[in-house]
PDB file of N, CA and C in Angstrom:
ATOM      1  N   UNK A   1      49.169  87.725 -10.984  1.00  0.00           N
ATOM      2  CA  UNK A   1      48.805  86.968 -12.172  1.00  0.00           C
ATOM      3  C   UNK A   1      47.906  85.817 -11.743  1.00  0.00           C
ATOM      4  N   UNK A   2      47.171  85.423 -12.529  1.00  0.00           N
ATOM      5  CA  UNK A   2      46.222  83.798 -12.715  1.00  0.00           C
ATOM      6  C   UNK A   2      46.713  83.210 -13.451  1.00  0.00           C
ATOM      7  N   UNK A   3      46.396  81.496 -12.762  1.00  0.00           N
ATOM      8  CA  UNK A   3      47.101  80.690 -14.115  1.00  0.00           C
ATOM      9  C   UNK A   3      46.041  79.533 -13.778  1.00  0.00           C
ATOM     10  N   UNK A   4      45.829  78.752 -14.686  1.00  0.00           N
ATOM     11  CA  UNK A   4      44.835  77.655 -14.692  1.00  0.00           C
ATOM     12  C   UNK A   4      45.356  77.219 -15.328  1.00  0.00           C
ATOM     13  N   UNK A   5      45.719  75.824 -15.426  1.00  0.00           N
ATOM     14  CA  UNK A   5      45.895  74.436 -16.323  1.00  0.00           C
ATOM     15  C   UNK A   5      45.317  73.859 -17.334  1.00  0.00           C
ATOM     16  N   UNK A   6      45.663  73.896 -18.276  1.00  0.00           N
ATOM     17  CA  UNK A   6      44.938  73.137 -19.187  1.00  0.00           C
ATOM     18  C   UNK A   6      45.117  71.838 -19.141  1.00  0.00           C
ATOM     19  N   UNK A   7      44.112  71.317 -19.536  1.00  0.00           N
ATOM     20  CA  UNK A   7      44.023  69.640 -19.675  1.00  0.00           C
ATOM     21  C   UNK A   7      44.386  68.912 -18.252  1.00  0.00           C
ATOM     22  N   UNK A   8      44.027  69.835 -17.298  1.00  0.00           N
ATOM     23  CA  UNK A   8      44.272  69.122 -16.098  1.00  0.00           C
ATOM     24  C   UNK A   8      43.471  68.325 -15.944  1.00  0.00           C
ATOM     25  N   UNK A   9      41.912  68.338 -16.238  1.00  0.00           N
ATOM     26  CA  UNK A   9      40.913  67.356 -16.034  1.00  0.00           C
ATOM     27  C   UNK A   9      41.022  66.171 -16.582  1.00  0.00           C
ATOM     28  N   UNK A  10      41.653  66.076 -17.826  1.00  0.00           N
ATOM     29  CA  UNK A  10      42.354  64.738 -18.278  1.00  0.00           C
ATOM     30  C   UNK A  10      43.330  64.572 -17.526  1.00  0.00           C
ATOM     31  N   UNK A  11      44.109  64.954 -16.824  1.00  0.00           N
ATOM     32  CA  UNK A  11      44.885  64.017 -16.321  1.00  0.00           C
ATOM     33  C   UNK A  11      43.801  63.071 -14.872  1.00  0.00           C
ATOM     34  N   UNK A  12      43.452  63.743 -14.248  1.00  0.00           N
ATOM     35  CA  UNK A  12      42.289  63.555 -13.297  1.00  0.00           C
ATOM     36  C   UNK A  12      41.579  61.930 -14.045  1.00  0.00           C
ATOM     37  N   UNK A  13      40.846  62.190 -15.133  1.00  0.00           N
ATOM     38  CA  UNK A  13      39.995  61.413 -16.056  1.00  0.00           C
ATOM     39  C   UNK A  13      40.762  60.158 -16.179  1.00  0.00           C
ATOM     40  N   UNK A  14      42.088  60.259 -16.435  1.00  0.00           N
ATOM     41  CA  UNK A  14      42.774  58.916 -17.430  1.00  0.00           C
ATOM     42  C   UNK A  14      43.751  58.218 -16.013  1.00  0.00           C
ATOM     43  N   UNK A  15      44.022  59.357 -15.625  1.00  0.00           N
ATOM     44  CA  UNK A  15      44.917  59.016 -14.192  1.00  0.00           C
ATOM     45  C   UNK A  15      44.611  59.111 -13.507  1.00  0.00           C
ATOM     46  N   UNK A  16      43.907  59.575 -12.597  1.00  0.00           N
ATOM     47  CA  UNK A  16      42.929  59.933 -11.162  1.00  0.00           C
ATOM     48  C   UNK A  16      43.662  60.874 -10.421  1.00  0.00           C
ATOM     49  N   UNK A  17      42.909  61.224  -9.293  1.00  0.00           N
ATOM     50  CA  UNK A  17      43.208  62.077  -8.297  1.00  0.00           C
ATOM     51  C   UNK A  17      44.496  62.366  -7.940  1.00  0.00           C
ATOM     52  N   UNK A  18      44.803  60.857  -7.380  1.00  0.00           N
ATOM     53  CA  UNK A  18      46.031  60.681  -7.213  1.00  0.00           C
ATOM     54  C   UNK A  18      46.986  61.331  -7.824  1.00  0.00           C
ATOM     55  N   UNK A  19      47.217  60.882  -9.653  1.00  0.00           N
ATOM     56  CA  UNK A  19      47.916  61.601  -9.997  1.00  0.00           C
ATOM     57  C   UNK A  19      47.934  63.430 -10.392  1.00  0.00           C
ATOM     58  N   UNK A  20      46.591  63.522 -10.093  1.00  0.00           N
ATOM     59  CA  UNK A  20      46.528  65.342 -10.817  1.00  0.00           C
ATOM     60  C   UNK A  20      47.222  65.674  -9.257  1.00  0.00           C
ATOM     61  N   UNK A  21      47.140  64.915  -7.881  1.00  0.00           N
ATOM     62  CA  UNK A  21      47.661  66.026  -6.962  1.00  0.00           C
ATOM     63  C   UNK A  21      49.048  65.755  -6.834  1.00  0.00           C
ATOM     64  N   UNK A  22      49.490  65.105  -7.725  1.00  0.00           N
ATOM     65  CA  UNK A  22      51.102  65.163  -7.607  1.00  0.00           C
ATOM     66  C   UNK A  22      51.559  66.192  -9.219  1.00  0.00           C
ATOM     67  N   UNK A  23      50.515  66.162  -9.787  1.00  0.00           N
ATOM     68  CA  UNK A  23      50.899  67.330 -10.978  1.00  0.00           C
ATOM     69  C   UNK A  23      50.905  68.862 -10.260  1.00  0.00           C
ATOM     70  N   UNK A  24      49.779  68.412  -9.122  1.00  0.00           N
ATOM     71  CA  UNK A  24      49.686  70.376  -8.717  1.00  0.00           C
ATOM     72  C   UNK A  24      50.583  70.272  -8.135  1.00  0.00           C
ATOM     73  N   UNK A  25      51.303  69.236  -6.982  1.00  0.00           N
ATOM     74  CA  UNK A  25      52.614  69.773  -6.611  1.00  0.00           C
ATOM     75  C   UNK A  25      54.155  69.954  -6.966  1.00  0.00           C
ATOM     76  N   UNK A  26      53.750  69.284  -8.212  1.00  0.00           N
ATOM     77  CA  UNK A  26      55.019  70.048  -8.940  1.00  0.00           C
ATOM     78  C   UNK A  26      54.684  70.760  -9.507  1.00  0.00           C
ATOM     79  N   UNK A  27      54.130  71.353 -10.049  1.00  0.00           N
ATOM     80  CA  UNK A  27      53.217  72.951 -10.946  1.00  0.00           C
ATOM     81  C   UNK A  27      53.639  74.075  -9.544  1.00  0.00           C
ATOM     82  N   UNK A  28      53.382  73.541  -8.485  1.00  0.00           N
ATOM     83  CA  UNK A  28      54.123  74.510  -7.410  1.00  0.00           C
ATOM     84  C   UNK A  28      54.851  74.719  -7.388  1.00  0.00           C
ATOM     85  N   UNK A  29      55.735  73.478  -7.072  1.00  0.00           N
ATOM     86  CA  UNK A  29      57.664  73.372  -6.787  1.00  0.00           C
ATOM     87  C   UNK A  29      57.820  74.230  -8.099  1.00  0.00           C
ATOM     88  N   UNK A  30      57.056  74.241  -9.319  1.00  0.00           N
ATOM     89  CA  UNK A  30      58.466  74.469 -10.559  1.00  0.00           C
ATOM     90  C   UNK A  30      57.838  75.890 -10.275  1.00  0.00           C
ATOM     91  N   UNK A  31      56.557  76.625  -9.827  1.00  0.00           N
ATOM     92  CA  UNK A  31      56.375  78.342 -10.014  1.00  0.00           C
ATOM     93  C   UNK A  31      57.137  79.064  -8.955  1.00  0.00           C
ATOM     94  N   UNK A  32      57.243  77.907  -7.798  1.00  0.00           N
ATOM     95  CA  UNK A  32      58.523  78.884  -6.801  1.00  0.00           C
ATOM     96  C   UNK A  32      59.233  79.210  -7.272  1.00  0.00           C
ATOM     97  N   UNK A  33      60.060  77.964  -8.118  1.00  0.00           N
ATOM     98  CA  UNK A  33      61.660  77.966  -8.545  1.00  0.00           C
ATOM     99  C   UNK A  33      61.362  79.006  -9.812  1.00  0.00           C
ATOM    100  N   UNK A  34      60.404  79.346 -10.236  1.00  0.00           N
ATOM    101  CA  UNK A  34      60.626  80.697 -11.326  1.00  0.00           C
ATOM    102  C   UNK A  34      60.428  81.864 -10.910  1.00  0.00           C
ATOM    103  N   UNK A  35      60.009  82.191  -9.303  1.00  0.00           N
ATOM    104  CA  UNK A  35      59.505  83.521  -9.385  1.00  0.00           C
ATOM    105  C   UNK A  35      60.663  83.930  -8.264  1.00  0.00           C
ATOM    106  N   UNK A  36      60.929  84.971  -7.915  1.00  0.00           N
ATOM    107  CA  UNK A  36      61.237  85.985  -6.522  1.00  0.00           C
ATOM    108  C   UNK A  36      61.725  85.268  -5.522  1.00  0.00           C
ATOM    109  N   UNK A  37      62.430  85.025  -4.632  1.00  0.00           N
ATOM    110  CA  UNK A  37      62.024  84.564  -3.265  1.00  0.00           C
ATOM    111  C   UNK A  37      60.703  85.235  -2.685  1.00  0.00           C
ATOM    112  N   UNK A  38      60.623  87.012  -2.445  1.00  0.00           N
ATOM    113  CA  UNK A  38      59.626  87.396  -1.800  1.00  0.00           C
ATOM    114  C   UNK A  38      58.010  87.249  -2.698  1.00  0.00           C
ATOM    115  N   UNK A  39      58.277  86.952  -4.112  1.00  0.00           N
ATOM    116  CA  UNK A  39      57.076  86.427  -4.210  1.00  0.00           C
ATOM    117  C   UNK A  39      56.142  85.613  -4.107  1.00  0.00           C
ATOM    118  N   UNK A  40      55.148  85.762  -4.076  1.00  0.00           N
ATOM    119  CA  UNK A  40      53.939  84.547  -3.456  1.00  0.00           C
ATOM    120  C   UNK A  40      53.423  83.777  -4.358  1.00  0.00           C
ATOM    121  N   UNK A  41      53.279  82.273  -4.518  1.00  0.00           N
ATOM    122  CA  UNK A  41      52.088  80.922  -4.830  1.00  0.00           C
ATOM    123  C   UNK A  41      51.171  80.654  -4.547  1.00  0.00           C
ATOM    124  N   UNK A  42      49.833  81.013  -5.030  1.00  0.00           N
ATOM    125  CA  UNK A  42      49.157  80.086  -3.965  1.00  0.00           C
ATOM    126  C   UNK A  42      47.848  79.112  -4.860  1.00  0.00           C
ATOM    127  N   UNK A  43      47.674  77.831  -4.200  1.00  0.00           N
ATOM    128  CA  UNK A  43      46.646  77.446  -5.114  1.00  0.00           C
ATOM    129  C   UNK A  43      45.296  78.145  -4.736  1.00  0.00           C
ATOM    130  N   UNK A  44      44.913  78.230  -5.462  1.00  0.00           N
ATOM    131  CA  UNK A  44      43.183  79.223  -5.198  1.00  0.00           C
ATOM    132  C   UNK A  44      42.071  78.197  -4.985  1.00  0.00           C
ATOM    133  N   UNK A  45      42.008  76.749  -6.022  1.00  0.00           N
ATOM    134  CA  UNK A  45      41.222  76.433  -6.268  1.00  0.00           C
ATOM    135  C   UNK A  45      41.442  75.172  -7.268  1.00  0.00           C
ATOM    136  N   UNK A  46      41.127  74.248  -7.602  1.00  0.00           N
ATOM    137  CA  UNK A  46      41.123  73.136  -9.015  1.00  0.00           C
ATOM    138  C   UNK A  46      42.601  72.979  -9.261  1.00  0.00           C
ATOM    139  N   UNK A  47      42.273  73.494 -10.643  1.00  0.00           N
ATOM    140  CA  UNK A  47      43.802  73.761 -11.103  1.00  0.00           C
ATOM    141  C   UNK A  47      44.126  75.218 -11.227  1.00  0.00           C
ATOM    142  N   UNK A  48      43.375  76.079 -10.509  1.00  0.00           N
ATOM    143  CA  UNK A  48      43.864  77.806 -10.406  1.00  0.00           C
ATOM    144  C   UNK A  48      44.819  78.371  -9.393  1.00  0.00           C
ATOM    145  N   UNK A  49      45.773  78.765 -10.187  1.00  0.00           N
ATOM    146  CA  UNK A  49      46.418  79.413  -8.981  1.00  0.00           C
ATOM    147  C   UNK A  49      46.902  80.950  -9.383  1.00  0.00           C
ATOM    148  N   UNK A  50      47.851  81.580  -7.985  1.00  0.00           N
ATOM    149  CA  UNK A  50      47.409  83.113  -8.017  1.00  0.00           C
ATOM    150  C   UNK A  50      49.240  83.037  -7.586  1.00  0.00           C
ATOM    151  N   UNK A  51      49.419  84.087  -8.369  1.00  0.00           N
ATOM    152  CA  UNK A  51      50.739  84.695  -8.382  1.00  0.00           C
ATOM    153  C   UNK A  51      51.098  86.054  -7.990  1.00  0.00           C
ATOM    154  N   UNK A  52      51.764  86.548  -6.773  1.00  0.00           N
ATOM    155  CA  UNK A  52      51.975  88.063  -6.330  1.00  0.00           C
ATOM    156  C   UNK A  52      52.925  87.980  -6.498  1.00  0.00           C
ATOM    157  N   UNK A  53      53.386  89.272  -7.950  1.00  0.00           N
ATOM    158  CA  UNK A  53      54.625  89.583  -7.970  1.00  0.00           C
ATOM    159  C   UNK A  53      55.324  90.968  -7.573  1.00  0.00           C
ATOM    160  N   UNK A  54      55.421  91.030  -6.050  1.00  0.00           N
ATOM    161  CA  UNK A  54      56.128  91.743  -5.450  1.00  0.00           C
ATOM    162  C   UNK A  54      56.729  93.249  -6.610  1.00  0.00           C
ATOM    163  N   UNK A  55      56.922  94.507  -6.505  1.00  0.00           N
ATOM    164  CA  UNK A  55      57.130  95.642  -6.712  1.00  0.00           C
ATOM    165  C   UNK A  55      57.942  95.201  -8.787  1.00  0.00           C
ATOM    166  N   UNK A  56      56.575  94.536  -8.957  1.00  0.00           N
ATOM    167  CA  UNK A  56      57.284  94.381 -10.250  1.00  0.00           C
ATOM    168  C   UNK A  56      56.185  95.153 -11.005  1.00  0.00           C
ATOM    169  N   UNK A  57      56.916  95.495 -12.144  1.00  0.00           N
ATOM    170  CA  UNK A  57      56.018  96.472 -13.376  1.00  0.00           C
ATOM    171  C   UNK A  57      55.393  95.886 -14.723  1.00  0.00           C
ATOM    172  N   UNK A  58      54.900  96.287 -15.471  1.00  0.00           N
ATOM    173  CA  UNK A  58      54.238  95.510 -16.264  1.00  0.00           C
ATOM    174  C   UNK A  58      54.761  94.677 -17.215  1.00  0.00           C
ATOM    175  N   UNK A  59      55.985  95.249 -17.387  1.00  0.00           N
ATOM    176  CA  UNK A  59      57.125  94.462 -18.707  1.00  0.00           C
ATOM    177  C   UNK A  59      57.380  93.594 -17.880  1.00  0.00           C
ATOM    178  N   UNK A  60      58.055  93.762 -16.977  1.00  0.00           N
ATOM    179  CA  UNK A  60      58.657  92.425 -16.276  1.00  0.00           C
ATOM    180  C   UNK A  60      57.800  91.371 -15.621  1.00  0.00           C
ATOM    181  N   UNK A  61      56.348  92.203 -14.856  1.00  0.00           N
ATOM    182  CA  UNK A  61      55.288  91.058 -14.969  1.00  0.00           C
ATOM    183  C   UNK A  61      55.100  89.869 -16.031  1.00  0.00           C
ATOM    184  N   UNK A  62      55.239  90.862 -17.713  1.00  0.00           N
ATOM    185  CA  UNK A  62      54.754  89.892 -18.588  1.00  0.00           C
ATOM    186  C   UNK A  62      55.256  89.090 -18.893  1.00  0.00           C
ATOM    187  N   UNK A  63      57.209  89.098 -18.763  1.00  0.00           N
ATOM    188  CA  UNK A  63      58.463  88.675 -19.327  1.00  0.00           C
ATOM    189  C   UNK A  63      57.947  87.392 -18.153  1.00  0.00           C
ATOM    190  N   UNK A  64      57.975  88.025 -16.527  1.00  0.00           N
ATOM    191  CA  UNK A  64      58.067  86.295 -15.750  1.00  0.00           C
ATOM    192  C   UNK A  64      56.564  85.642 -16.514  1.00  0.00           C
ATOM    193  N   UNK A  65      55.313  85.774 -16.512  1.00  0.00           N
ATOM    194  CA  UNK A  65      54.560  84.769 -17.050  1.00  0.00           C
ATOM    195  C   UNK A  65      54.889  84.330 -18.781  1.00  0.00           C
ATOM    196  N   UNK A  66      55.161  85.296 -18.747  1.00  0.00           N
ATOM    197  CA  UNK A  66      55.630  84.285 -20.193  1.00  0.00           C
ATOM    198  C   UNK A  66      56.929  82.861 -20.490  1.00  0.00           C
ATOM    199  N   UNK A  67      57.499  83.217 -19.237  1.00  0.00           N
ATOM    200  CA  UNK A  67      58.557  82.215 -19.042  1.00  0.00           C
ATOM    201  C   UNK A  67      57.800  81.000 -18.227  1.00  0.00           C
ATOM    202  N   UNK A  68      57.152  81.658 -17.283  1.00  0.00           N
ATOM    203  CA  UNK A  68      56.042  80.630 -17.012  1.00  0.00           C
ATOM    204  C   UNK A  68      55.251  79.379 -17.885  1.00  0.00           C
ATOM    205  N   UNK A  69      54.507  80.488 -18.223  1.00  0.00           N
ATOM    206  CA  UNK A  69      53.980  79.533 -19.811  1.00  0.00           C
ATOM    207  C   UNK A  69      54.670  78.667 -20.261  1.00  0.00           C
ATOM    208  N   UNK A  70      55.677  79.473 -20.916  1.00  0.00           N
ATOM    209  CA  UNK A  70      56.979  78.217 -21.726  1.00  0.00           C
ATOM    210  C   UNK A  70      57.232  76.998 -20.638  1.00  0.00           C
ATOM    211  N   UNK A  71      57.647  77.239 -19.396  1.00  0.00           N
ATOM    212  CA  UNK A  71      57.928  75.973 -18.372  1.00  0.00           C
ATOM    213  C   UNK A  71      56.984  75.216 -18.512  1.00  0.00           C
ATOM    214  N   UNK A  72      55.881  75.682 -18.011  1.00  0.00           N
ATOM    215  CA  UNK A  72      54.909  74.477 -18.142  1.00  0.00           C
ATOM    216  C   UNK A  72      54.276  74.010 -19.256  1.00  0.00           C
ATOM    217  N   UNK A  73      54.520  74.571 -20.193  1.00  0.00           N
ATOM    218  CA  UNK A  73      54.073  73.800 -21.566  1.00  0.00           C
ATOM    219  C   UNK A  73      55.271  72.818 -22.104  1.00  0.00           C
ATOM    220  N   UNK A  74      56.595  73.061 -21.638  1.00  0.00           N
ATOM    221  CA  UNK A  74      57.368  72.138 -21.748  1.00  0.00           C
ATOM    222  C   UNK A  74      57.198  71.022 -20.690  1.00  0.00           C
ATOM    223  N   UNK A  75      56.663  71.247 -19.407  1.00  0.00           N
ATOM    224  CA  UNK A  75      56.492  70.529 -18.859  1.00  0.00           C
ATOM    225  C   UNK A  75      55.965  69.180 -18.998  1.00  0.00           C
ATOM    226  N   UNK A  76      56.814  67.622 -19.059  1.00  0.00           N
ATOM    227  CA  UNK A  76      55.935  66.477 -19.410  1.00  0.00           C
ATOM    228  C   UNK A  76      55.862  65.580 -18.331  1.00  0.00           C
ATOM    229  N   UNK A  77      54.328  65.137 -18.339  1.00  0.00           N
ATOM    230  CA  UNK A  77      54.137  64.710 -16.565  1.00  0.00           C
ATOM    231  C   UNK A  77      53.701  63.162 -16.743  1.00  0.00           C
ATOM    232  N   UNK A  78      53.979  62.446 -16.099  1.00  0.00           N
ATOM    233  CA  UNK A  78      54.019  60.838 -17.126  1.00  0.00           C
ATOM    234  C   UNK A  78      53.506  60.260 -15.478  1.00  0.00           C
ATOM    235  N   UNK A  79      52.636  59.333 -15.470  1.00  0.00           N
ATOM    236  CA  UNK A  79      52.136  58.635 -14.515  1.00  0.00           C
ATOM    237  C   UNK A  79      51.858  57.264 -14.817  1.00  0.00           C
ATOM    238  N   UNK A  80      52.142  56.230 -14.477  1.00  0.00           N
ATOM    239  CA  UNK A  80      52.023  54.994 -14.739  1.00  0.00           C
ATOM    240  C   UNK A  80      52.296  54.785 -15.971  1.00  0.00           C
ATOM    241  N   UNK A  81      53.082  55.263 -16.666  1.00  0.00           N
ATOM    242  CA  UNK A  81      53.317  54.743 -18.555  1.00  0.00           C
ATOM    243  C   UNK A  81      52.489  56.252 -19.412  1.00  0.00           C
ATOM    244  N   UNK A  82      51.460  56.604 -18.515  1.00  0.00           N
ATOM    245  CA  UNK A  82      50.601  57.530 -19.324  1.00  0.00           C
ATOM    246  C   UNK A  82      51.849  59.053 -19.573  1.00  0.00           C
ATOM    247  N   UNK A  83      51.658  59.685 -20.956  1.00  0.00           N
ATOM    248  CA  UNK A  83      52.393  61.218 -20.776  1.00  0.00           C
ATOM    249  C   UNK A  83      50.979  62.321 -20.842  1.00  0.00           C
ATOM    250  N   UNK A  84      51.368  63.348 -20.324  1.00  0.00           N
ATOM    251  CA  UNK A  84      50.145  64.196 -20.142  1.00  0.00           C
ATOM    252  C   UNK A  84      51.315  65.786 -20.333  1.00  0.00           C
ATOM    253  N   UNK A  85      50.389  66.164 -21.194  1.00  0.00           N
ATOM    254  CA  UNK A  85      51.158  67.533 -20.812  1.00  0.00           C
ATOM    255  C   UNK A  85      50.147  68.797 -20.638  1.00  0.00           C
ATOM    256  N   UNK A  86      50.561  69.298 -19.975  1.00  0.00           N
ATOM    257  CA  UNK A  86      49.429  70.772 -19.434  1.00  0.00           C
ATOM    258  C   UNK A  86      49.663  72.291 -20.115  1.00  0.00           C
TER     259      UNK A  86
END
Protein backbone atom coordinates (compact mmCIF):
# COMPACT_ATOMS: atom_id res chain seq x y z
CA UNK A 1 0.00 0.00 0.00
CA UNK A 2 0.88 4.02 -0.30
CA UNK A 3 -0.06 6.47 2.04
CA UNK A 4 0.66 10.23 1.91
CA UNK A 5 -0.52 12.76 4.44
CA UNK A 6 -2.66 15.23 4.07
CA UNK A 7 -2.15 18.62 5.30
CA UNK A 8 1.23 17.72 6.25
CA UNK A 9 2.62 20.83 4.58
CA UNK A 10 0.63 22.89 6.99
CA UNK A 11 1.87 21.50 9.68
CA UNK A 12 5.54 22.21 8.24
CA UNK A 13 4.06 26.00 7.30
CA UNK A 14 2.47 26.98 10.82
CA UNK A 15 4.86 24.72 12.88
CA UNK A 16 8.08 24.03 11.13
CA UNK A 17 10.25 21.25 10.46
CA UNK A 18 10.73 20.52 13.68
CA UNK A 19 7.39 19.74 14.31
CA UNK A 20 6.28 17.78 10.92
CA UNK A 21 9.42 15.38 11.91
CA UNK A 22 7.99 14.49 15.10
CA UNK A 23 4.46 14.00 13.25
CA UNK A 24 6.31 11.48 10.79
CA UNK A 25 7.56 9.74 13.75
CA UNK A 26 4.63 9.04 15.24
CA UNK A 27 2.69 8.35 11.85
CA UNK A 28 5.42 5.49 12.11
CA UNK A 29 5.21 4.34 15.70
CA UNK A 30 1.22 4.30 15.24
CA UNK A 31 1.56 2.15 11.37
CA UNK A 32 3.83 -0.45 13.18
CA UNK A 33 1.48 -0.78 16.02
CA UNK A 34 -1.37 -1.48 13.26
CA UNK A 35 0.20 -3.76 10.95
CA UNK A 36 1.88 -7.55 11.27
CA UNK A 37 4.99 -7.91 13.13
CA UNK A 38 6.48 -9.38 9.74
CA UNK A 39 5.16 -6.50 7.95
CA UNK A 40 7.16 -3.64 6.62
CA UNK A 41 7.13 0.64 7.07
CA UNK A 42 8.96 2.53 5.30
CA UNK A 43 9.14 6.30 4.68
CA UNK A 44 9.71 6.72 0.85
CA UNK A 45 9.84 10.29 0.76
CA UNK A 46 7.96 13.85 2.26
CA UNK A 47 5.11 12.65 3.79
CA UNK A 48 4.93 9.20 1.58
CA UNK A 49 5.20 6.14 2.87
CA UNK A 50 5.07 2.39 1.64
CA UNK A 51 3.44 -0.46 3.35
CA UNK A 52 4.33 -4.44 2.64
CA UNK A 53 1.72 -6.47 3.68
CA UNK A 54 3.21 -9.79 3.94
CA UNK A 55 0.95 -12.96 2.32
CA UNK A 56 -2.15 -10.88 2.74
CA UNK A 57 -5.13 -10.84 0.12
CA UNK A 58 -7.12 -8.20 -1.11
CA UNK A 59 -10.03 -8.07 1.52
CA UNK A 60 -7.79 -8.06 4.24
CA UNK A 61 -5.32 -5.67 2.49
CA UNK A 62 -8.32 -3.28 2.29
CA UNK A 63 -9.84 -4.00 5.88
CA UNK A 64 -5.90 -3.10 7.39
CA UNK A 65 -5.79 0.36 5.30
CA UNK A 66 -8.94 1.22 6.05
CA UNK A 67 -8.30 0.95 9.75
CA UNK A 68 -5.35 2.83 8.91
CA UNK A 69 -7.15 5.69 7.54
CA UNK A 70 -9.55 5.81 10.48
CA UNK A 71 -6.23 5.98 12.96
CA UNK A 72 -4.84 8.65 11.43
CA UNK A 73 -7.67 10.74 10.73
CA UNK A 74 -8.46 10.40 14.32
CA UNK A 75 -5.18 11.17 14.91
CA UNK A 76 -4.72 14.84 16.75
CA UNK A 77 -1.18 16.22 16.69
CA UNK A 78 -0.89 19.52 18.78
CA UNK A 79 2.54 21.38 18.87
CA UNK A 80 3.09 24.38 20.87
CA UNK A 81 -0.80 25.16 21.58
CA UNK A 82 -1.29 24.63 17.68
CA UNK A 83 -3.91 21.27 16.80
CA UNK A 84 -3.27 19.88 13.34
CA UNK A 85 -4.86 16.95 12.13
CA UNK A 86 -3.72 14.84 9.02
Amino acid sequence: AFLDLDQFQVVNDLSGHQAGDVLLQQVATRLKQLLRKDDVVARLGGDEFGLLMHYSDTASAQQVAKRICQQLFDHEFTWKGIKHNI
